[in-house]
Protein backbone atom coordinates (compact mmCIF):
# COMPACT_ATOMS: atom_id res chain seq x y z
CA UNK A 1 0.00 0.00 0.00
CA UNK A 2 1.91 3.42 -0.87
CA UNK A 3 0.36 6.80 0.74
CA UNK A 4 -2.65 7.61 -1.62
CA UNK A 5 -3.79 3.79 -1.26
CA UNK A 6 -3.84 4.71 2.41
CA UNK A 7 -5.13 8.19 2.25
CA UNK A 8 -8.56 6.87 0.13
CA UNK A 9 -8.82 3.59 2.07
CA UNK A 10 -9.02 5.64 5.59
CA UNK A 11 -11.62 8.15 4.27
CA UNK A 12 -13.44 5.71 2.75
CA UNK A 13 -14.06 3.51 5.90
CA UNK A 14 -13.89 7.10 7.82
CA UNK A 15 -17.59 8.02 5.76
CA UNK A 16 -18.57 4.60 6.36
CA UNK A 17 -18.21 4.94 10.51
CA UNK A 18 -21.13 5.81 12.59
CA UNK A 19 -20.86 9.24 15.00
CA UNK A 20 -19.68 7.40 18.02
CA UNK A 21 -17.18 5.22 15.82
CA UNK A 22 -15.78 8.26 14.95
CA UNK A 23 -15.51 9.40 18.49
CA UNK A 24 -13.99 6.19 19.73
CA UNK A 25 -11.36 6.40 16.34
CA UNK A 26 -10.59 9.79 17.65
CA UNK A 27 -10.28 9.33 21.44
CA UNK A 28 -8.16 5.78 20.19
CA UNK A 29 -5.59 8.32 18.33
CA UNK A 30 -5.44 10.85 21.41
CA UNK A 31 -4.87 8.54 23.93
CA UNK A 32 -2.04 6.76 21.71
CA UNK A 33 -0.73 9.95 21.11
CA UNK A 34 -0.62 11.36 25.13
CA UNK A 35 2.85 9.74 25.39
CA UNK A 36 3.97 11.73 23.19
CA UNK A 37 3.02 15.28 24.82
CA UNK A 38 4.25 14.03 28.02
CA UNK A 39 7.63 12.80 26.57
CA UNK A 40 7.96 16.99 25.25
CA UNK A 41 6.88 17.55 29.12
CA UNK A 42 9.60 15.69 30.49
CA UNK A 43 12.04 16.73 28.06
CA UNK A 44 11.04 20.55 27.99
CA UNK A 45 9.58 20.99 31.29
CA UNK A 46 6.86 22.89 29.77
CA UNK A 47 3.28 21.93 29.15
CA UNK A 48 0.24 20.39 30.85
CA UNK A 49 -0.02 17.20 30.15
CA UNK A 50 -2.78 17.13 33.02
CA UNK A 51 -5.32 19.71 30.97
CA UNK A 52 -4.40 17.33 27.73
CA UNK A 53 -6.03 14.59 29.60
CA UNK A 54 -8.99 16.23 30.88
CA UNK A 55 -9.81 17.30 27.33
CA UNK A 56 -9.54 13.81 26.42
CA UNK A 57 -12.16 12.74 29.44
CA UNK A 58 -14.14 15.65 28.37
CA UNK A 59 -14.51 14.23 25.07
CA UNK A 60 -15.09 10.66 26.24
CA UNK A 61 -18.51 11.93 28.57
CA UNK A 62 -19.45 14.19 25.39
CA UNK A 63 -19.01 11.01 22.90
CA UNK A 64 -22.64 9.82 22.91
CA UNK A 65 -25.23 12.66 23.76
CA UNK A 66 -25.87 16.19 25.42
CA UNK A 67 -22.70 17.13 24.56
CA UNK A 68 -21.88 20.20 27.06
CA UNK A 69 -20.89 22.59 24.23
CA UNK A 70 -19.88 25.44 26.76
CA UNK A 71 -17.27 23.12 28.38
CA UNK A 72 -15.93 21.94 24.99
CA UNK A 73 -15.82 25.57 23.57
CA UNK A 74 -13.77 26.87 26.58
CA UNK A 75 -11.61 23.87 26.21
CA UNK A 76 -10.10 24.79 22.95
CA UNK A 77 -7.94 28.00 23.97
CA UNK A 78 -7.12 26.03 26.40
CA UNK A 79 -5.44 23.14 24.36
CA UNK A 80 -3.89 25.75 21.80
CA UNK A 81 -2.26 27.52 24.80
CA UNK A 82 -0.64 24.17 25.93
CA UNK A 83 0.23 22.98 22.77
CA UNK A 84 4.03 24.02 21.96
CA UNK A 85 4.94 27.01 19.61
CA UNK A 86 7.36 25.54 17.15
CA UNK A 87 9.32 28.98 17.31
CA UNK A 88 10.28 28.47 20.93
CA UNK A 89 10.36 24.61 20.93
CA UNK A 90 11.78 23.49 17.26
CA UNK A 91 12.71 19.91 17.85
CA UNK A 92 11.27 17.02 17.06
CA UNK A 93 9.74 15.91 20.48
CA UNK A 94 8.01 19.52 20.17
CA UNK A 95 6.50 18.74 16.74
CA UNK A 96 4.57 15.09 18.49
CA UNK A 97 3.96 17.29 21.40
CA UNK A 98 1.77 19.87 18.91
CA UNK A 99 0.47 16.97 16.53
CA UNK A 100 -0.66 15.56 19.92
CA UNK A 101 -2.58 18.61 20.94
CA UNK A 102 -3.67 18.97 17.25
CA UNK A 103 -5.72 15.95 17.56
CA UNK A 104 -7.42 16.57 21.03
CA UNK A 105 -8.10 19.80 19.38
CA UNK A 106 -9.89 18.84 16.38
CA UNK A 107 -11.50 15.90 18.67
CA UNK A 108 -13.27 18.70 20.56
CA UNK A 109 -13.99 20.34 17.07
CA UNK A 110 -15.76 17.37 16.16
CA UNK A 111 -17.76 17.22 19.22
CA UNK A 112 -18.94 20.54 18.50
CA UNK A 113 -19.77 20.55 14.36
CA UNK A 114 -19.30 16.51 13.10
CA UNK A 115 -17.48 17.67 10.72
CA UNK A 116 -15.85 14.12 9.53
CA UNK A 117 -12.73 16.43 8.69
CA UNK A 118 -11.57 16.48 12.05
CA UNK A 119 -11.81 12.56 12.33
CA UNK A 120 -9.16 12.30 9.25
CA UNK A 121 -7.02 14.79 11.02
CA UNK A 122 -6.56 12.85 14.03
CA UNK A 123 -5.57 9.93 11.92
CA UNK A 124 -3.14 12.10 10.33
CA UNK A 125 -1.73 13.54 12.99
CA UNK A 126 -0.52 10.33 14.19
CA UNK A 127 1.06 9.22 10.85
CA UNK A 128 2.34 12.37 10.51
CA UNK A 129 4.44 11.72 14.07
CA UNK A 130 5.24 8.35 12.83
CA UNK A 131 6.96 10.31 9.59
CA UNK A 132 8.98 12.50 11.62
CA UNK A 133 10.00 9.29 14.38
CA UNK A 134 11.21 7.95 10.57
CA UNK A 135 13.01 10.69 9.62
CA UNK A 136 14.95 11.43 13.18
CA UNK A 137 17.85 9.39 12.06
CA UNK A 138 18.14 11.16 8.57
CA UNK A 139 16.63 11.99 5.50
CA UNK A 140 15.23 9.36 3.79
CA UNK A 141 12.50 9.06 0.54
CA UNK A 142 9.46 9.25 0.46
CA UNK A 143 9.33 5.45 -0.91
CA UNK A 144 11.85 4.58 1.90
CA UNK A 145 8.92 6.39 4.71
CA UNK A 146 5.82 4.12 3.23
CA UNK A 147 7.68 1.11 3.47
CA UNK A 148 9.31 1.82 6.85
CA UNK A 149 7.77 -0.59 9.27
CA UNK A 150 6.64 2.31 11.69
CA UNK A 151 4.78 3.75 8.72
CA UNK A 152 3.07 0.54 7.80
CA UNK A 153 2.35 -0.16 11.42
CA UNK A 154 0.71 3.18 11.55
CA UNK A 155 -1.35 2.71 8.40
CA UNK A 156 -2.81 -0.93 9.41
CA UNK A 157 -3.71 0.46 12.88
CA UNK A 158 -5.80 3.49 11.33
CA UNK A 159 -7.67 1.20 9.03
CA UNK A 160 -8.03 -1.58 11.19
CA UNK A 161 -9.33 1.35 14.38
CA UNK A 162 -11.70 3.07 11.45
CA UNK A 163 -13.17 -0.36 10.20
């Protein structure tokens, strides 16, 4: 499977999902993606790892019905003031720390408008961490990143999670 295989294959079975599927996908990706943020804690000492998780929880209670709209609206400057600025923090542990706020952000989006968008950006925020793990030890191709067993890992988790 190369990248545009993937790319139709998850929005396909993304359309397909019901609401809460979508939810659960999303919540899936955060929570894989929290050790991330608090790796960029440790290493920067910067952060809130703690507010990260409650915005997760928030979005669990909110998955089904009665979704508390006030909450999840003041929860979004929230996550954009704890996710890192790539000005101050430009290293790689910064850039999974901000694709990890990224996709509790655009869960909370989603919880607000459905907008299926949000679901694929999740997704994509997690191979997009997955490209730049790849990468640490060098440039590499683009052929040499979809065939990379972290990539391919990645891609089979998304479309087995968004089945």
């Amino acid at each position: 499977m190369n990248y545009n295989q993937f790319i139709s294959l998850f929005r396909q079975q993304l359309a397909n999902l019901s609401y809460t599927k979508q939810i659960d996908f999303a919540l899936a990706v955060c929570n894989k993606l929290y050790i991330d943020y608090q790796k960029f804690v440790e290493v920067h000492n910067w952060g809130n790892p703690d507010l990260l998780m409650t915005a997760i929880k928030l979005c669990e209670l909110n998955r089904i019905d009665n979704v508390d709209r006030k909450k999840i609206e003041a929860m979004l400057p929230e996550i954009e003031a704890i996710a890192p600025d790539m000005d101050d923090f430009g290293d790689n542990v910064s850039s999974y720390a901000l694709n990890t706020a990224g996709a509790v952000y655009e869960t909370l989006e989603f919880l607000i408008d459905h907008d299926i968008e949000h679901i694929y950006n999740v997704g994509i925020c997690l191979t997009d961490n997955v490209d730049f793990k790849v990468q640490e030890d060098g440039a590499i191709t683009e052929d040499e990143i979809e065939s990379h067993p972290m990539m391919l890992e990645a891609w089979e988790y998304i479309i087995q999670l968004s089945k």
